[in-house]
N, C-alpha and C. Protein backbone atom coordinates (compact mmCIF):
# COMPACT_ATOMS: atom_id res chain seq x y z
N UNK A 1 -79.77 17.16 -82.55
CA UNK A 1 -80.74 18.21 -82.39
C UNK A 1 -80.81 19.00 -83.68
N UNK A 2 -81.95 19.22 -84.20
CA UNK A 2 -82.17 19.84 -85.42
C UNK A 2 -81.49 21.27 -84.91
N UNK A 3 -81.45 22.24 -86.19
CA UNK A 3 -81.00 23.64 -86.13
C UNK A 3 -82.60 24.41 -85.43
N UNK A 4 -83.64 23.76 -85.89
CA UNK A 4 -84.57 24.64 -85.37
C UNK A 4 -84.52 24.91 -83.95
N UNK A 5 -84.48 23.19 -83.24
CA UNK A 5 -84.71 23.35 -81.88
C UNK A 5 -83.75 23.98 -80.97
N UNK A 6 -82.22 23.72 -81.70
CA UNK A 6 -81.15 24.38 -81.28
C UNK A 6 -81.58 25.97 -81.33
N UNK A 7 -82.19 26.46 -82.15
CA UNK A 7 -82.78 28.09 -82.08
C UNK A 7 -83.49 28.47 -80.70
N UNK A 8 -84.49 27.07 -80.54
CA UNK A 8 -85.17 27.36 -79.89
C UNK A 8 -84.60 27.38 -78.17
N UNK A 9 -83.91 26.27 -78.05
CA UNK A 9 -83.20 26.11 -77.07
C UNK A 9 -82.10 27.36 -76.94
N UNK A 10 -81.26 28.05 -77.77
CA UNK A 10 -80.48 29.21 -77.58
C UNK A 10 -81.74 30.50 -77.10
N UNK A 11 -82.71 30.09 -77.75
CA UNK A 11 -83.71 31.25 -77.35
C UNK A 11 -83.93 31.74 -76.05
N UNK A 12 -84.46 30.46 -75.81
CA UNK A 12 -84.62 30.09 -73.84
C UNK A 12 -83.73 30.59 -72.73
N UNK A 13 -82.51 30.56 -73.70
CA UNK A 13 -81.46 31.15 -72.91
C UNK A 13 -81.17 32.00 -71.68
N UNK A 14 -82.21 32.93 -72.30
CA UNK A 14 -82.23 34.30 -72.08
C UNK A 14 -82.09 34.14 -70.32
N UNK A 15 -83.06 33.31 -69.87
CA UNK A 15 -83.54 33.10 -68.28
C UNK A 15 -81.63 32.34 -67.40
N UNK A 16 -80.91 32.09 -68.39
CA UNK A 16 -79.50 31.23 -68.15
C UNK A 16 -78.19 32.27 -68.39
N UNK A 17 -78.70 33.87 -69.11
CA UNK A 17 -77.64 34.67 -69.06
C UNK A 17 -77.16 35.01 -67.39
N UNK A 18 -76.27 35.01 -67.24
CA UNK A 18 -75.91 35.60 -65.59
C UNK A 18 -74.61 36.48 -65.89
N UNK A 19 -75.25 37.90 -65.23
CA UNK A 19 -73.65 39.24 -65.12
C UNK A 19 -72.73 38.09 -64.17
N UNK A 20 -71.50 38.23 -64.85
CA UNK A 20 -70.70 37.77 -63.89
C UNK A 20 -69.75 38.81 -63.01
N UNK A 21 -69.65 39.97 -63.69
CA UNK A 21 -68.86 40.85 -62.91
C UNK A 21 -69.25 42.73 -63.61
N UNK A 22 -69.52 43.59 -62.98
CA UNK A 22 -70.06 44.51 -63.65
C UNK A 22 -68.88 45.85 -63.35
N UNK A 23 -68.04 46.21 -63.99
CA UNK A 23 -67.50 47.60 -64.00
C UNK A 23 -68.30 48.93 -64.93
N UNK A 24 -68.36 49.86 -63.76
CA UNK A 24 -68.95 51.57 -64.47
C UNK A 24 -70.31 50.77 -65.24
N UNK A 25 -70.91 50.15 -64.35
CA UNK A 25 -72.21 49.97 -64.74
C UNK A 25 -72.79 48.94 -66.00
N UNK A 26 -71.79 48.06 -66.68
CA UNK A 26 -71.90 47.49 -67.55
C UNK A 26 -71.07 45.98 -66.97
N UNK A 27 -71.58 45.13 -67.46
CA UNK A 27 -71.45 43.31 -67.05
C UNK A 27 -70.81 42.67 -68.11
N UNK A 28 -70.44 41.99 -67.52
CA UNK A 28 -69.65 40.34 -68.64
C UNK A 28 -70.75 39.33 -68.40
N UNK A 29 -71.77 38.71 -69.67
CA UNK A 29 -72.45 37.77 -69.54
C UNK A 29 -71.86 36.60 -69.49
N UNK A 30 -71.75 35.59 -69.18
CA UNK A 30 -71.69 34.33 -69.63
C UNK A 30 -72.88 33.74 -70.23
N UNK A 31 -72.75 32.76 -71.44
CA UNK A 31 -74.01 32.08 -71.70
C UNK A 31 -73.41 31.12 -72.27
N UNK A 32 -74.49 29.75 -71.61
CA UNK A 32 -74.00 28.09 -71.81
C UNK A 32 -75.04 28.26 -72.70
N UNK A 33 -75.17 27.28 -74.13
CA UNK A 33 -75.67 27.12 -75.01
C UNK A 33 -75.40 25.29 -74.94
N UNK A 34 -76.82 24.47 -74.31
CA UNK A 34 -76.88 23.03 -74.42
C UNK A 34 -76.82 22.43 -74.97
N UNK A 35 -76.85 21.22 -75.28
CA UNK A 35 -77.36 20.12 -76.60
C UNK A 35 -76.79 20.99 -77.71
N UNK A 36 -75.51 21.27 -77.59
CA UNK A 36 -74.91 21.77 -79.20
C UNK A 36 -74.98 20.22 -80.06
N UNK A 37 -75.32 20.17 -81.23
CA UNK A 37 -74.68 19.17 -82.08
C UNK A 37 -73.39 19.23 -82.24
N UNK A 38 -73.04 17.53 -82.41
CA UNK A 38 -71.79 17.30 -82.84
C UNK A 38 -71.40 17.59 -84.37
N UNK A 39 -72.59 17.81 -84.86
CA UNK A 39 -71.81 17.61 -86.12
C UNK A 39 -70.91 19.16 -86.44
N UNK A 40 -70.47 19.97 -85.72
CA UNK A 40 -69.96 21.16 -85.70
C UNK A 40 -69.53 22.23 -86.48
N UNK A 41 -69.24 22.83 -86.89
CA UNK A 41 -69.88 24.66 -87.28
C UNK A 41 -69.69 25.68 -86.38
N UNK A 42 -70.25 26.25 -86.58
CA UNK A 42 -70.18 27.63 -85.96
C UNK A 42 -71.61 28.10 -85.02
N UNK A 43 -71.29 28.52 -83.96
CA UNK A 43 -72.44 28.92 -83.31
C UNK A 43 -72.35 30.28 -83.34
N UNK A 44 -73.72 30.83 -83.77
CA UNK A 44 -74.14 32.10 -83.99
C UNK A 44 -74.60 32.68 -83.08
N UNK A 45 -74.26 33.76 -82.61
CA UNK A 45 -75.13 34.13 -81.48
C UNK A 45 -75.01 35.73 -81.50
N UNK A 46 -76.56 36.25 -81.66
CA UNK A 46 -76.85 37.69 -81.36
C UNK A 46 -77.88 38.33 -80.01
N UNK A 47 -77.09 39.37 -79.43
CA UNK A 47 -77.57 40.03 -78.63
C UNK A 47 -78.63 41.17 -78.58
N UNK A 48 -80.02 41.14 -78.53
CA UNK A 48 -80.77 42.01 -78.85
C UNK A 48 -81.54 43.09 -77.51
N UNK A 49 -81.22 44.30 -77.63
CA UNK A 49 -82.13 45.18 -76.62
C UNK A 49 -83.48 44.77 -76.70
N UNK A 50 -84.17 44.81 -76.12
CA UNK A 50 -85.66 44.82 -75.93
C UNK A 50 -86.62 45.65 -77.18
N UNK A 51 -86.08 46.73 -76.80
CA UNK A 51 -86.55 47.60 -78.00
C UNK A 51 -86.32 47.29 -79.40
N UNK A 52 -85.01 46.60 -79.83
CA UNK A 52 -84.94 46.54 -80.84
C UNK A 52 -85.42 45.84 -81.95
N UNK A 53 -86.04 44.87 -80.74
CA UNK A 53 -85.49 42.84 -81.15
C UNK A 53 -86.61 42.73 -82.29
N UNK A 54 -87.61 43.58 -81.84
CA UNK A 54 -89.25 43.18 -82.86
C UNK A 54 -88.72 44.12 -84.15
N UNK A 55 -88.13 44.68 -84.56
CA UNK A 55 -87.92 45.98 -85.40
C UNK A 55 -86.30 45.61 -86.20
N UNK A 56 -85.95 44.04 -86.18
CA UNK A 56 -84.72 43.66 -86.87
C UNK A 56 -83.99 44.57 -86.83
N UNK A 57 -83.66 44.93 -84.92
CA UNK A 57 -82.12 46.50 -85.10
C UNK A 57 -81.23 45.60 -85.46
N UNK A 58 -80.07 46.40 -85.08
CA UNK A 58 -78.95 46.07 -84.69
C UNK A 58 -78.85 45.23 -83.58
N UNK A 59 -77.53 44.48 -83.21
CA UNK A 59 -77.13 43.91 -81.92
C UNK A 59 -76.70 44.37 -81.13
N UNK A 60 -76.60 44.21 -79.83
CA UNK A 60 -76.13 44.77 -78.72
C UNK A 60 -74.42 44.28 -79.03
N UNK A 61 -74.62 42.69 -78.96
CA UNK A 61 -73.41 42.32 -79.23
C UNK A 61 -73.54 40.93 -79.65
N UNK A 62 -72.53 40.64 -80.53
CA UNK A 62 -72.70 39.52 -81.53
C UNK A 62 -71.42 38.37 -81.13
N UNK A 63 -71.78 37.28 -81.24
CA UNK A 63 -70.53 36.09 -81.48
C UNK A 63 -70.76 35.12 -82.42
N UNK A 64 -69.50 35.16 -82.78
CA UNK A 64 -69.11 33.74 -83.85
C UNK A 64 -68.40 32.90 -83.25
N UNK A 65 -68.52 31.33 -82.31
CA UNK A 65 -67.93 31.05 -82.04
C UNK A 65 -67.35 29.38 -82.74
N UNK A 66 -66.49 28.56 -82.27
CA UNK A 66 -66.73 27.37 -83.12
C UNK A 66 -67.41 26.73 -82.08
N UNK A 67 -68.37 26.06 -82.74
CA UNK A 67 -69.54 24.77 -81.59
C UNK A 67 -69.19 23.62 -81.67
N UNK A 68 -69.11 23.66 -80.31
CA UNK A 68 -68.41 22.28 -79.26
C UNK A 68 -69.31 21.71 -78.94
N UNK A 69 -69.81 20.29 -78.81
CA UNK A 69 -70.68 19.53 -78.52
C UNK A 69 -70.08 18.71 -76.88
N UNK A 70 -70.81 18.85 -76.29
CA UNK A 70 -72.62 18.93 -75.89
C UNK A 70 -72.67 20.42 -75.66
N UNK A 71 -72.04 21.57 -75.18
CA UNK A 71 -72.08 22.65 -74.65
C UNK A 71 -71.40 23.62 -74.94
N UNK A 72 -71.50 24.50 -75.39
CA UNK A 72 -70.08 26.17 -76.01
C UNK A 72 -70.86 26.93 -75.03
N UNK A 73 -69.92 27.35 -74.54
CA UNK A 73 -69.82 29.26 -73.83
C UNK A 73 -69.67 29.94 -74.50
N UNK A 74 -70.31 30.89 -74.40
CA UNK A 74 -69.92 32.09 -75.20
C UNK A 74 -69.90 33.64 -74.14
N UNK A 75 -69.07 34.36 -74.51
CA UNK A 75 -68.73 35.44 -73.14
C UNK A 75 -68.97 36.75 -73.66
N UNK A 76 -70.07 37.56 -73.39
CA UNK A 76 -70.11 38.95 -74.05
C UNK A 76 -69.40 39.83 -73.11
N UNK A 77 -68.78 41.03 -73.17
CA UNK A 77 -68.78 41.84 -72.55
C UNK A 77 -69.15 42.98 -72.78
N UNK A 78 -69.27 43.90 -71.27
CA UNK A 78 -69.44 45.13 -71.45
C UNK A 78 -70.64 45.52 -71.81
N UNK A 79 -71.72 44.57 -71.39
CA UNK A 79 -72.87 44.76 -71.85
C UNK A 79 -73.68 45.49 -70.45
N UNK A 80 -74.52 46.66 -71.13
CA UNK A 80 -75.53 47.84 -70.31
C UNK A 80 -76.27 46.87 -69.63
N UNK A 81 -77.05 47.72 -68.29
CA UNK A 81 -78.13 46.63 -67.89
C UNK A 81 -79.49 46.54 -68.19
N UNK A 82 -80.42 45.86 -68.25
CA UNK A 82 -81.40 45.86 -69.82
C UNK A 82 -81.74 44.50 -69.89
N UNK A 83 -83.18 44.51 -70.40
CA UNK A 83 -83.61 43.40 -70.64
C UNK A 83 -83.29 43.13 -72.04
N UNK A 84 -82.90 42.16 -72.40
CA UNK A 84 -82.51 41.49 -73.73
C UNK A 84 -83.02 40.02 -74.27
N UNK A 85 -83.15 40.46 -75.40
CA UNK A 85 -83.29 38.82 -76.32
C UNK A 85 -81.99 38.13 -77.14
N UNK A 86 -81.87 36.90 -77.06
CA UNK A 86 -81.18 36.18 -77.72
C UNK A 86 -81.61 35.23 -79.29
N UNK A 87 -80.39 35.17 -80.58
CA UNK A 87 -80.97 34.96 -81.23
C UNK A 87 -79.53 34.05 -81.79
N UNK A 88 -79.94 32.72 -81.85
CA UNK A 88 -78.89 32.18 -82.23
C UNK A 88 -78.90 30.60 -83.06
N UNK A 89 -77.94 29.82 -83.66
CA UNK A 89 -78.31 28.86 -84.58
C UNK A 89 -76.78 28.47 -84.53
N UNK A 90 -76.61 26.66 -84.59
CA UNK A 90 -75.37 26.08 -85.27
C UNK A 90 -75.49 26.13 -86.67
N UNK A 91 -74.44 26.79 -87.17
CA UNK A 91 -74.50 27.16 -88.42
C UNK A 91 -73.60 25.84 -89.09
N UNK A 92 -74.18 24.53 -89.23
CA UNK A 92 -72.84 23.20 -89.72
C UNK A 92 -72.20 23.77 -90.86
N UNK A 93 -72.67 24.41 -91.63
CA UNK A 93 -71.82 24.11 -92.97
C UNK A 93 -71.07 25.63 -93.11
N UNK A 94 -71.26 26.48 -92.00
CA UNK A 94 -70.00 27.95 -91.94
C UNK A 94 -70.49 28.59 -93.18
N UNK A 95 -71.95 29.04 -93.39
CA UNK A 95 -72.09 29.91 -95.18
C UNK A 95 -72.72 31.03 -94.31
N UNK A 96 -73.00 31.21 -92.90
CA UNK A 96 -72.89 32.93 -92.62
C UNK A 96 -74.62 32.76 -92.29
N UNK A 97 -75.26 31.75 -92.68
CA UNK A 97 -77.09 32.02 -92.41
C UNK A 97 -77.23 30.63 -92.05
N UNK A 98 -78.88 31.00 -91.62
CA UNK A 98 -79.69 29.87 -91.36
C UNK A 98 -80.28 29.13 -92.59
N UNK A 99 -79.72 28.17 -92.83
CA UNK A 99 -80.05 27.24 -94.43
C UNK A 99 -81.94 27.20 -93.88
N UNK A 100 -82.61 27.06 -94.85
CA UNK A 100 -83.97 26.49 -94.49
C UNK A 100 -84.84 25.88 -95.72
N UNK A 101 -85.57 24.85 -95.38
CA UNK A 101 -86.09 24.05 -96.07
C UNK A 101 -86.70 24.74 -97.66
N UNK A 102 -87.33 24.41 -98.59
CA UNK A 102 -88.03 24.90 -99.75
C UNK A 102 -89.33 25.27 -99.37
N UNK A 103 -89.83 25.27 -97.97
CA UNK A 103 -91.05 26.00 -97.67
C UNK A 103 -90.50 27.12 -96.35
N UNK A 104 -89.25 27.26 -96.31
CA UNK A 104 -89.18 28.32 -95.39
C UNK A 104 -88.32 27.71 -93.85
N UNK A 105 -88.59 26.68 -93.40
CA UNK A 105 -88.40 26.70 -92.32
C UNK A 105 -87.17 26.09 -92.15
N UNK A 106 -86.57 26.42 -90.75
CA UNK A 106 -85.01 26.11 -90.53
C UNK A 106 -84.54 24.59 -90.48
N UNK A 107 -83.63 24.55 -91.00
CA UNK A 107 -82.96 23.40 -91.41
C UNK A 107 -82.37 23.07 -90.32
């Protein structure tokens, strides 16, 4: 799976986050991230408020995890309740970004 579609597929996500347990009003997400590539790296993954997401804020909450093929979990906690976006990429070669082609688009 290219890095793009892997974007796109972490994107989708969003409808696959589920609270698994909520104390004083705040949840533990779980999120399965599919069709990871094997060729492995790091999976990136940022948590965005609603409000923020169009306006490049900050994250709600962020992971670096290592990506396991076919599937990585990744576990936020302590997250408010709120509609949110997800923003995420196998990063193969661990340099911290999304590499992308000489016209722009993700590698």
């Amino acid at each position: 799976m290219t890095g793009f579609r892997a974007l796109l597929a972490a994107m989708l996500l969003l409808a696959a986050m589920a609270p698994v347990q909520a104390q004083g009003g705040k949840a533990t997400l779980v999120i399965h991230v599919q069709n990871v590539s094997p060729k492995g790296g790091i999976l990136r993954l940022g948590l965005y408020a609603e409000a923020n997401y169009d306006k490049d804020g900050d994250t709600v909450a962020d992971a670096d995890v290592t990506a396991q093929s076919p599937q990585t979990t990744i576990t936020l906690i302590d997250i408010a309740p709120g509609t949110y976006a997800i923003q995420a990429f196998q990063d193969f070669n661990a340099n911290g970004k999304m590499d992308s082609s000489w016209i722009g688009l993700p590698q």
